[in-house]
Structures are given as C-alpha cells and as structure tokens.
N, C-alpha and C. Protein backbone atom coordinates (compact mmCIF):
# COMPACT_ATOMS: atom_id res chain seq x y z
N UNK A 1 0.84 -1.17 0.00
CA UNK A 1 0.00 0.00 0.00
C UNK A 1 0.90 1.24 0.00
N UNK A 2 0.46 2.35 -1.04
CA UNK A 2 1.83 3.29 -1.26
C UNK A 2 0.90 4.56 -0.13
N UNK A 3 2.05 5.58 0.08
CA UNK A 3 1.75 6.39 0.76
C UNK A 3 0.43 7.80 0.37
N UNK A 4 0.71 7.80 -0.97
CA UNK A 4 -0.17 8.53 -1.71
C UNK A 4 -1.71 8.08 -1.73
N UNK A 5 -1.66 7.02 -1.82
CA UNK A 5 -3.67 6.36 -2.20
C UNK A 5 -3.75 6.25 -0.77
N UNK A 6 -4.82 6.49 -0.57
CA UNK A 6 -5.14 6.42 1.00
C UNK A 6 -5.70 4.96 1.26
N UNK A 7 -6.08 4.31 2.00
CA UNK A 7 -6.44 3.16 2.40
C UNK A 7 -8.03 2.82 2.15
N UNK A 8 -8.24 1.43 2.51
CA UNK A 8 -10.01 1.61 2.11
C UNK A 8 -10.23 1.98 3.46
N UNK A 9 -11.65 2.88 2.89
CA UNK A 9 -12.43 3.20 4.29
C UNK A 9 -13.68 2.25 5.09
N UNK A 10 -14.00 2.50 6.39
CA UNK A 10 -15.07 1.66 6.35
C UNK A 10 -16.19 2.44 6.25
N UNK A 11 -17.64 1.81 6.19
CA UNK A 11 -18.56 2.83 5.98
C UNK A 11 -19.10 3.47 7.47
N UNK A 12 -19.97 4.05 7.40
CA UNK A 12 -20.73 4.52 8.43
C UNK A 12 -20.31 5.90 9.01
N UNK A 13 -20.68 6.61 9.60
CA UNK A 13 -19.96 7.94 10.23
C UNK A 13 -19.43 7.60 10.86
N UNK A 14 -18.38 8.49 12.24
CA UNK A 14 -17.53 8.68 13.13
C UNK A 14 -18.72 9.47 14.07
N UNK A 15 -18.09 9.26 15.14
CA UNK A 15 -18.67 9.83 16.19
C UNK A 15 -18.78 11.22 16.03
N UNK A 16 -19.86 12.26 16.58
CA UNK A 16 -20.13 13.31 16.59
C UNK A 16 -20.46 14.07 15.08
N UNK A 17 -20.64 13.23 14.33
CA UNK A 17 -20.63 13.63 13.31
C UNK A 17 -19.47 14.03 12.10
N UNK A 18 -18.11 13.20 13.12
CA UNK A 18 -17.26 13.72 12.01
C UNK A 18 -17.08 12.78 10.37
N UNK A 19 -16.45 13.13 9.38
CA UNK A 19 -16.06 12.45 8.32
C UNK A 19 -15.00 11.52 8.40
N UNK A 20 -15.31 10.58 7.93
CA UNK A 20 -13.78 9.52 7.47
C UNK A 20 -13.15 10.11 7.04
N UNK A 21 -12.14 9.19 6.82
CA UNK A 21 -10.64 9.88 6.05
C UNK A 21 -9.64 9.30 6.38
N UNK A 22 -8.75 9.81 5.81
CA UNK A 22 -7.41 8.89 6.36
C UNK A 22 -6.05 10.20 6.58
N UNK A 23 -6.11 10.34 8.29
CA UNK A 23 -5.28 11.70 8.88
C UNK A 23 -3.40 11.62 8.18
N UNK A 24 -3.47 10.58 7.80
CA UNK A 24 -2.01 10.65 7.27
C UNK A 24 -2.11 11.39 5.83
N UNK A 25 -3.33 11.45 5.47
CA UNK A 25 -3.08 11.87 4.15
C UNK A 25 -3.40 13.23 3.94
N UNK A 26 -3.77 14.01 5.15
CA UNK A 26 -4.56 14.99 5.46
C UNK A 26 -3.68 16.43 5.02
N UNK A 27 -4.11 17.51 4.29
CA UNK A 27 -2.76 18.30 4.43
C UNK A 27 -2.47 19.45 5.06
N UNK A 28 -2.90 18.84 6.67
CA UNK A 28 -2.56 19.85 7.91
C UNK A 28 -1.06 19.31 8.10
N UNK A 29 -0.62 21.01 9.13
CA UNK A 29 0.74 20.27 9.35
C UNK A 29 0.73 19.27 10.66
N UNK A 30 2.09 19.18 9.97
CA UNK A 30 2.46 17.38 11.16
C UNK A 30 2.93 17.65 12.64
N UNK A 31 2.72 16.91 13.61
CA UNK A 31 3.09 17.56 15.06
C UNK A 31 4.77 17.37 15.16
N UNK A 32 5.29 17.07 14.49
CA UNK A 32 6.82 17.17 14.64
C UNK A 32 7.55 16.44 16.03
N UNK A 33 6.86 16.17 17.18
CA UNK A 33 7.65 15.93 17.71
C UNK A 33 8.36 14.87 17.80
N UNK A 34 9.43 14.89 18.82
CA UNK A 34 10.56 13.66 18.56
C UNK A 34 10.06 12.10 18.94
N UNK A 35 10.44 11.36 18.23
CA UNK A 35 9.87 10.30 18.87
C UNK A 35 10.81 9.48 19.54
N UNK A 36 10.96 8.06 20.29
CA UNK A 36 11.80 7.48 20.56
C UNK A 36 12.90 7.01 19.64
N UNK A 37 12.48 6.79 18.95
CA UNK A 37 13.29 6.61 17.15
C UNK A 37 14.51 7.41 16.83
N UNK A 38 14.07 9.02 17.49
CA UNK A 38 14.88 9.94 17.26
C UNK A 38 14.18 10.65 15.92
N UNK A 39 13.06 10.16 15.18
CA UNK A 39 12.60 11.30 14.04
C UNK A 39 11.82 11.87 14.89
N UNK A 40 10.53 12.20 13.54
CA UNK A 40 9.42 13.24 13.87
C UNK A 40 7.98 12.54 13.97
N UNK A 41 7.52 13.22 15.16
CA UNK A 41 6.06 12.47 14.43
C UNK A 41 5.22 12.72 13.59
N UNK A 42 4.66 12.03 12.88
CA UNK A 42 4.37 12.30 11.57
C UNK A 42 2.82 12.30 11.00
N UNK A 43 1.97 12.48 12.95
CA UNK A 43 0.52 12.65 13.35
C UNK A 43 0.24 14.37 12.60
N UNK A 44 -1.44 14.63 12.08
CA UNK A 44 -1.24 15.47 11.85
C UNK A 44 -1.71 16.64 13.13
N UNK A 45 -1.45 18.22 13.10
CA UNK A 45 -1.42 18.69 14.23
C UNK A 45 -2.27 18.91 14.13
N UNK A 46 -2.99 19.26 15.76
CA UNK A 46 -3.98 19.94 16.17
C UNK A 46 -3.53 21.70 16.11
N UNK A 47 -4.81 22.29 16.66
CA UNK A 47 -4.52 23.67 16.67
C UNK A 47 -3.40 24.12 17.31
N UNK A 48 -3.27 23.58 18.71
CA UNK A 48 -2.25 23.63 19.31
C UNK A 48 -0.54 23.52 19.18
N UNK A 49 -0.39 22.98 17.08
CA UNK A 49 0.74 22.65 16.80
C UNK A 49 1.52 20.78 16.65
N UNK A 50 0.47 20.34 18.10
CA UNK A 50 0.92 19.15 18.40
C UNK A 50 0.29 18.10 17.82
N UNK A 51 0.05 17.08 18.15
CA UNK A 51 -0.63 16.01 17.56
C UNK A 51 -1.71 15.51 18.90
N UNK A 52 -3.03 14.86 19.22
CA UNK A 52 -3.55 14.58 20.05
C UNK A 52 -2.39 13.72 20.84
N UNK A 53 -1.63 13.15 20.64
CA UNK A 53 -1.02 12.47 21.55
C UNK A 53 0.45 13.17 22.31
N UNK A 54 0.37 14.41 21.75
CA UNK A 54 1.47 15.10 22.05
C UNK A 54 1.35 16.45 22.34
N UNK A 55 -0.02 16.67 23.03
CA UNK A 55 -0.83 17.71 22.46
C UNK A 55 -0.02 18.73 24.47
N UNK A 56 0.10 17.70 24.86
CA UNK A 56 0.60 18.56 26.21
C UNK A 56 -0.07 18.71 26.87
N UNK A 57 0.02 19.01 27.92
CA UNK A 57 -0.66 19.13 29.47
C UNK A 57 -1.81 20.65 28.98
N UNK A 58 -2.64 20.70 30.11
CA UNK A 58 -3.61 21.68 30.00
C UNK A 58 -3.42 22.68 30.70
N UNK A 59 -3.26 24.24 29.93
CA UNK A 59 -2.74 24.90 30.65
C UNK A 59 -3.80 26.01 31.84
N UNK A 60 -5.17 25.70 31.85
CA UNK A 60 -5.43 25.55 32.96
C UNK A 60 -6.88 26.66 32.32
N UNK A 61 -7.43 26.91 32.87
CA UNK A 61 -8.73 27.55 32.69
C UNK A 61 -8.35 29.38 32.66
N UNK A 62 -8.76 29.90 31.95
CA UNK A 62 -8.17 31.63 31.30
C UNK A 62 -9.12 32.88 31.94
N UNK A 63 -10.43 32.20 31.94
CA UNK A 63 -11.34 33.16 32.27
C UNK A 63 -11.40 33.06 33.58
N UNK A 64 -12.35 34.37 34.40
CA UNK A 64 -12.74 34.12 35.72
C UNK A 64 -13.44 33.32 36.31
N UNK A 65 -14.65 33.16 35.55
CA UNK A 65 -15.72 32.06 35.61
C UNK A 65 -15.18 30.55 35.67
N UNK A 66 -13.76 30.12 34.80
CA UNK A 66 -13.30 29.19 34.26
C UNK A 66 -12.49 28.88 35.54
N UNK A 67 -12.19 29.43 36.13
CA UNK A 67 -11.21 29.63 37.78
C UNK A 67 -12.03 29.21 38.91
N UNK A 68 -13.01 29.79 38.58
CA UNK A 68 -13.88 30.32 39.92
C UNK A 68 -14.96 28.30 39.72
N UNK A 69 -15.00 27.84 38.62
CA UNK A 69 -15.36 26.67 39.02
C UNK A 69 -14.41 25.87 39.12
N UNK A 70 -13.02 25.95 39.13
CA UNK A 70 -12.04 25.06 39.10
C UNK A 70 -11.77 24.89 40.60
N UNK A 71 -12.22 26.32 41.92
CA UNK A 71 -11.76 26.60 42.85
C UNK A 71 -12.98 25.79 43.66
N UNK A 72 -14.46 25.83 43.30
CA UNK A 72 -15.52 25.12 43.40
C UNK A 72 -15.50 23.58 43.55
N UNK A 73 -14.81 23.15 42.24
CA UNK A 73 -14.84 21.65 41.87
C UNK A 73 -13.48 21.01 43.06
N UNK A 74 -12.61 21.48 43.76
CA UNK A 74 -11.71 21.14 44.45
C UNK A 74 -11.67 21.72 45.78
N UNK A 75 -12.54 22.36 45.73
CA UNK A 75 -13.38 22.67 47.64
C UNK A 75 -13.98 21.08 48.35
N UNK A 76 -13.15 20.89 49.23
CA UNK A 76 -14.25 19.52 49.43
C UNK A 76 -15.10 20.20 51.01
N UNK A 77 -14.60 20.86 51.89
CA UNK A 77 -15.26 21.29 53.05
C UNK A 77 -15.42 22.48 53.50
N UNK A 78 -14.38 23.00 52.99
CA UNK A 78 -13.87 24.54 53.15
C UNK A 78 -13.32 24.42 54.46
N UNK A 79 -13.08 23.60 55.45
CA UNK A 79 -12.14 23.82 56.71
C UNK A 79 -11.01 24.85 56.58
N UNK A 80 -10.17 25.00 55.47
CA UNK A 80 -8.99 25.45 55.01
C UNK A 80 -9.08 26.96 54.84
N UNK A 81 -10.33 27.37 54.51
CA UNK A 81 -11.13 28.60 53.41
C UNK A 81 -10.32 29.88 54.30
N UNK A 82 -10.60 30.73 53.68
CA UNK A 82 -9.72 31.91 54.71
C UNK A 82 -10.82 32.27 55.63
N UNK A 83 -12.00 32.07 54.99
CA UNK A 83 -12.87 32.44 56.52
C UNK A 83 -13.03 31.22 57.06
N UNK A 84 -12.36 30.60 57.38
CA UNK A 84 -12.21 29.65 58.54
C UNK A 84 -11.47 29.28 58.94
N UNK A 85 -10.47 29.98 58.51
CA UNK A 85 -8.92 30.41 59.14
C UNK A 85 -9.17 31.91 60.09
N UNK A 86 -9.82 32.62 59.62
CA UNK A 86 -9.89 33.87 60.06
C UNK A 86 -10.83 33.63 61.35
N UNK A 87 -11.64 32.97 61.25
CA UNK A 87 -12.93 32.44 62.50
C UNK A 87 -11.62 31.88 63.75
N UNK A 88 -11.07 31.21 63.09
CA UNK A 88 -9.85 30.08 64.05
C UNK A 88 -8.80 31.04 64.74
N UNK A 89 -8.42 32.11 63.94
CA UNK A 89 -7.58 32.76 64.54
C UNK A 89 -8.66 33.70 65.41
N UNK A 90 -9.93 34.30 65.06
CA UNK A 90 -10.54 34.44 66.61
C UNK A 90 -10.61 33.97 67.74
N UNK A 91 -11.20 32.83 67.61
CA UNK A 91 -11.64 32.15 68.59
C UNK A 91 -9.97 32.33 69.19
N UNK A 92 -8.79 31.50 68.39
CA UNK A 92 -7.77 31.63 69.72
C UNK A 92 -7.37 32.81 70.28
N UNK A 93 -7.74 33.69 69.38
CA UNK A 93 -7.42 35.11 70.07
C UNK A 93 -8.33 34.77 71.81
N UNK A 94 -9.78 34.70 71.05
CA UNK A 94 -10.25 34.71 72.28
C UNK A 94 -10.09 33.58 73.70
N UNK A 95 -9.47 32.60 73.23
CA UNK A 95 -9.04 31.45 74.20
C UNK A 95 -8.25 32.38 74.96
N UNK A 96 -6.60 32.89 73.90
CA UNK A 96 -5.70 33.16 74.75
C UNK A 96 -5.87 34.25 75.51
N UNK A 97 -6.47 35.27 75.67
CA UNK A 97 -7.34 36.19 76.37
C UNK A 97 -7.92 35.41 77.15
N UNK A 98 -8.78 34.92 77.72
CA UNK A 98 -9.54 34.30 78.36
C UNK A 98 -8.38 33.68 79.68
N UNK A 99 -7.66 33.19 78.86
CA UNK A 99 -6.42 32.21 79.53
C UNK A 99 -5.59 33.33 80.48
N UNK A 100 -5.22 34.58 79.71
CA UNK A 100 -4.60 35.58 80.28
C UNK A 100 -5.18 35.99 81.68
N UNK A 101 -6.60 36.00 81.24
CA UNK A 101 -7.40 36.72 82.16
C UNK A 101 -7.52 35.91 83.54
N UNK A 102 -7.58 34.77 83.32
CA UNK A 102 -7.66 33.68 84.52
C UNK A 102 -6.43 33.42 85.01
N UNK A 103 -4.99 33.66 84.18
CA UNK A 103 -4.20 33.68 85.36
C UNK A 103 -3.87 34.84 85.82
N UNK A 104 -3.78 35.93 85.80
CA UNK A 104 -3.76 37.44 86.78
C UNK A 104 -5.03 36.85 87.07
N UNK A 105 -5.90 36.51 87.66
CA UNK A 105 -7.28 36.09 88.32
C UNK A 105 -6.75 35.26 89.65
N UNK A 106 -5.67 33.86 89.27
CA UNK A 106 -4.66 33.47 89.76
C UNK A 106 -3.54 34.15 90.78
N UNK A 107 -3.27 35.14 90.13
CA UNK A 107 -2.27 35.58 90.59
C UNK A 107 -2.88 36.31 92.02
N UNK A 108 -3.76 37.08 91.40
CA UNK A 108 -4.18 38.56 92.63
C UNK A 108 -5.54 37.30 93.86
N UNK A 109 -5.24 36.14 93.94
CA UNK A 109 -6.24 35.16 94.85
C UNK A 109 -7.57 35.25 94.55
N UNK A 110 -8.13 35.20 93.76
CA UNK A 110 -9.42 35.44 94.07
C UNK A 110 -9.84 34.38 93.90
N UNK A 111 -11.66 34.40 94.55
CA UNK A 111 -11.92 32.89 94.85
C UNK A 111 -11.73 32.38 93.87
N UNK A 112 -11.52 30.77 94.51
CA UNK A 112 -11.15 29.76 93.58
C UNK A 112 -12.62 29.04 92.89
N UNK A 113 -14.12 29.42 93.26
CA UNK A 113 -14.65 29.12 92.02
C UNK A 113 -15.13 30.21 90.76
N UNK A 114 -14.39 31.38 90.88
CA UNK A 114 -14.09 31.99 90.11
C UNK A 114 -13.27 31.74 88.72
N UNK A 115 -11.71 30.84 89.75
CA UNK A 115 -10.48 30.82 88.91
C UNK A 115 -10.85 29.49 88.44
N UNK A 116 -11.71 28.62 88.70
CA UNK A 116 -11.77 27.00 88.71
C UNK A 116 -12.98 26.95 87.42
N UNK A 117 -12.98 28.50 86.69
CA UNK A 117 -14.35 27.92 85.57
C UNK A 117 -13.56 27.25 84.43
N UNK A 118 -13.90 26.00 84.61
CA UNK A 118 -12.96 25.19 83.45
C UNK A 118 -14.35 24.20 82.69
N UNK A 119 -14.07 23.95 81.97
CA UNK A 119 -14.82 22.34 81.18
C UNK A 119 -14.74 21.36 81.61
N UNK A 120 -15.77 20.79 81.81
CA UNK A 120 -15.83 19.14 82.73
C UNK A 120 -14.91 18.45 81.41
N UNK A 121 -14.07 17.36 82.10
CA UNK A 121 -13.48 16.31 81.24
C UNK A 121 -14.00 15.06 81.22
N UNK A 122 -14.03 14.09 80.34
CA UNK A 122 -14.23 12.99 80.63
C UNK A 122 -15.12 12.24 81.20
N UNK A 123 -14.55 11.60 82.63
CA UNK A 123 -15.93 11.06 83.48
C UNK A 123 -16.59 12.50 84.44
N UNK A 124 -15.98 13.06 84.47
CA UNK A 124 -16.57 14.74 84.95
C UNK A 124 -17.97 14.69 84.33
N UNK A 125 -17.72 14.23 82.51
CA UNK A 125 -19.36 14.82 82.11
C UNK A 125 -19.93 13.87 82.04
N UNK A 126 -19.06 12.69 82.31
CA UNK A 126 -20.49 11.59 82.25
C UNK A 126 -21.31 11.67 83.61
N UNK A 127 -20.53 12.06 84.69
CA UNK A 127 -21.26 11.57 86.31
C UNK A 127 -22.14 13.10 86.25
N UNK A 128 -21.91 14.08 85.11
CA UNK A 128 -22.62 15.14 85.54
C UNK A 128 -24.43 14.94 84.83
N UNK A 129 -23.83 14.04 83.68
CA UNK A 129 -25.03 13.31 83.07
C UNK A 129 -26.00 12.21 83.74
N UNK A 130 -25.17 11.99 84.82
CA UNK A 130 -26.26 11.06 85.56
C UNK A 130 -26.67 11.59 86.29
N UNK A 131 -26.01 12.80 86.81
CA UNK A 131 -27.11 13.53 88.22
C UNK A 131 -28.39 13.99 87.30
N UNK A 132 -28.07 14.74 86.15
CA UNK A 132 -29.17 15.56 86.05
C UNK A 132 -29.91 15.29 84.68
C-alpha cells in the first residue's frame, strides 16, 4: 500500500458527526515531535501545533468564571477557606485572652470558684449526666 492512495475506508460515520478519512493523508501540518526513534512524528497537528497524543498538558482555565469553578470543583469542606482560618484565629485570640485573664485572676487570689471555671473532662461529664 503506497503512501499517496489512501487506504479503504469503512462505511458509516464517526462519532459526533465527524467524516472519514485517512489523517495521514490529510494536508494539515504534522506535530513534529521527537519520537523514541529519534525522528518526527508524523501525526497530523492539532490547533495547538501538536498532535492529540502530544498535544501537552492543560494549561489551565483563562477566564474568571473558568477559575472560579475550578476553585468550586476542588473545595471539598472549606475547613482550610480563609474564613475559617480567620474564625480560628478568633476564637484563639479569644481562648488566649480568656487564659490571660484567669491567670492574673490566679495571681491577685481570688476565689477559687471563680479561677476554677474550666470544662468538665471525661468522666466529669459523664457523672454530671447522671445527676441531672
């Protein structure tokens, strides 16, 4: 089979509606790149220059909209989100304040069920669950 006559075709369409044909014979240019061989490849190119198999990584979404669902599609909880970084760094603001405040509370004596407001632990909240 010479390079010039193209091959037999089979019948029927291609998916999406495209035409048969035979891409070697096509007269877009060729994706050139190197192959293991050390030539060229000799696929014809896509827009991109390359050939579908050489066509390269994706260089990523251009528009805002195109971003803004890329940032969507790889949110899985938002734990991370800056407002929940920003919530986190409150709250410890407000822990370590709190903490401050109870030891000068410490320091200057004052009563101890003042200084003693802490969180039940453990069996603390279970036996507090059975009284009441």
């Amino acid at each position: 089979m010479s390079s010039e006559t193209p091959g037999p075709l089979r019948p029927g369409p291609l998916r999406n509606g495209n035409p048969r044909g035979n891409p070697h014979a096509s007269p877009s240019p060729r994706c050139g790149a190197r192959t293991r061989a050390g030539g060229a490849c000799r696929q014809p190119a896509m827009a991109n220059g390359r050939c579908r198999l050489h066509g390269g990584l994706s260089t990523g979404p251009r528009t805002e909209a195109g971003r803004a669902r890329i940032r969507a599609a790889a949110t899985k909880h938002g734990g991370y989100s800056g407002e929940s970084r920003a919530a986190l760094r409150c709250t410890d603001a407000f822990i370590a304040e709190t903490r401050a405040v109870l030891a000068s509370l410490r320091k200057i004596g004052a009563p101890a069920e003042v200084v003693a407001a802490r969180r039940p632990r453990g069996n603390e909240r279970k036996r507090d669950r059975e009284k009441g």
